[in-house]
C-alpha atoms as a PDB file:
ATOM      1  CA  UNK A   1     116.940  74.986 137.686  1.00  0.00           C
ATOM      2  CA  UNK A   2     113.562  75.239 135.635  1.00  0.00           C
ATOM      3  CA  UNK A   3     113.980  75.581 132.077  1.00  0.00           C
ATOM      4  CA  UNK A   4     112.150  79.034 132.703  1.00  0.00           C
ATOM      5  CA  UNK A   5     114.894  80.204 134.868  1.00  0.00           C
ATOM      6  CA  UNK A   6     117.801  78.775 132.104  1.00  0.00           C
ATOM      7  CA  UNK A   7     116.155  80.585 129.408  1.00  0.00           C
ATOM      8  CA  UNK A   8     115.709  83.439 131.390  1.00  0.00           C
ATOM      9  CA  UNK A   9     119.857  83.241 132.556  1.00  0.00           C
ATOM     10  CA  UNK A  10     120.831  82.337 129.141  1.00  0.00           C
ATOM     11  CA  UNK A  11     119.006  85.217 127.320  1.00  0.00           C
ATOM     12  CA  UNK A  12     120.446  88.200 130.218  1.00  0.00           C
ATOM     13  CA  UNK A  13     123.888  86.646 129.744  1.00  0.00           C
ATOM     14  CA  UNK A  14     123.748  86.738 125.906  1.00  0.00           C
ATOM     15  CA  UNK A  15     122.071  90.519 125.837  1.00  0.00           C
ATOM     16  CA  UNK A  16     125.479  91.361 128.374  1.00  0.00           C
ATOM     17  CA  UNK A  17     127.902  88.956 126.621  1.00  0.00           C
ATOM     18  CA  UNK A  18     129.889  89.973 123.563  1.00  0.00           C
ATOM     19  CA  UNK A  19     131.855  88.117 120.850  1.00  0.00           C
ATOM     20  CA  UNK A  20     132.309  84.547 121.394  1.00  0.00           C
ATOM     21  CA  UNK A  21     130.974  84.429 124.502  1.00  0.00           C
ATOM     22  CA  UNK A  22     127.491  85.457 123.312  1.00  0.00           C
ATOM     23  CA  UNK A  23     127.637  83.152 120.350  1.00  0.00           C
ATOM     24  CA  UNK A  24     128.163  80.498 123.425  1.00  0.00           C
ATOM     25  CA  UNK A  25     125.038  81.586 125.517  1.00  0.00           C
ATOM     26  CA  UNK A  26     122.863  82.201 122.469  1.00  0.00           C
ATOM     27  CA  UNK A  27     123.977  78.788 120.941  1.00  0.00           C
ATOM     28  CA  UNK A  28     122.120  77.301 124.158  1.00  0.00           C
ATOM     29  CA  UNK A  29     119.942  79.742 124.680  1.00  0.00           C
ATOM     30  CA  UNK A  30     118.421  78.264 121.459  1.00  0.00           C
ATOM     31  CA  UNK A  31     118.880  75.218 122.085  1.00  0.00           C
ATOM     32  CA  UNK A  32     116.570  76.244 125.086  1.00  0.00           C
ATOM     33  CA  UNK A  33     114.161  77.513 122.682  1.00  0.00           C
ATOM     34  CA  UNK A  34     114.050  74.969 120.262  1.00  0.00           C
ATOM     35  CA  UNK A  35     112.683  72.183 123.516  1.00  0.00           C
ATOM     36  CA  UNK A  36     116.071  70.139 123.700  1.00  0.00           C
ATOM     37  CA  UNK A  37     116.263  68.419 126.857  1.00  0.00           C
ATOM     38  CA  UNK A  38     120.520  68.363 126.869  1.00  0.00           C
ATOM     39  CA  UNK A  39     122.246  71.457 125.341  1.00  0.00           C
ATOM     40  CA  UNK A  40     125.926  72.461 124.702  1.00  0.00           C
ATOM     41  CA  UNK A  41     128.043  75.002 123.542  1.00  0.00           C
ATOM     42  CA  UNK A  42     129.352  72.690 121.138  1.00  0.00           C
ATOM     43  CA  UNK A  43     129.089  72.440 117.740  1.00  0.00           C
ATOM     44  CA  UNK A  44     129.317  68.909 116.685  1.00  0.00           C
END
């Protein structure tokens, strides 16, 4: 998928989401944002 369409998925699932699971789709959702090339949920 284009990074387009992931930021688009990622941003609908974290405006849906609620408690952790929003904090996981905005986590990459940013990540999205911010130009990374890999992204995770994880915080490391």
């Amino acid at each position: 998928m284009s990074r387009e369409e992931a930021i688009d998925k990622y941003y609908e699932a974290m405006i849906y989401c609620d408690g952790s699971e929003a904090e996981r789709y905005q986590t990459i959702y940013c990540q999205l944002m911010d130009g990374f090339m890999d992204v995770s949920d994880c915080d490391y």
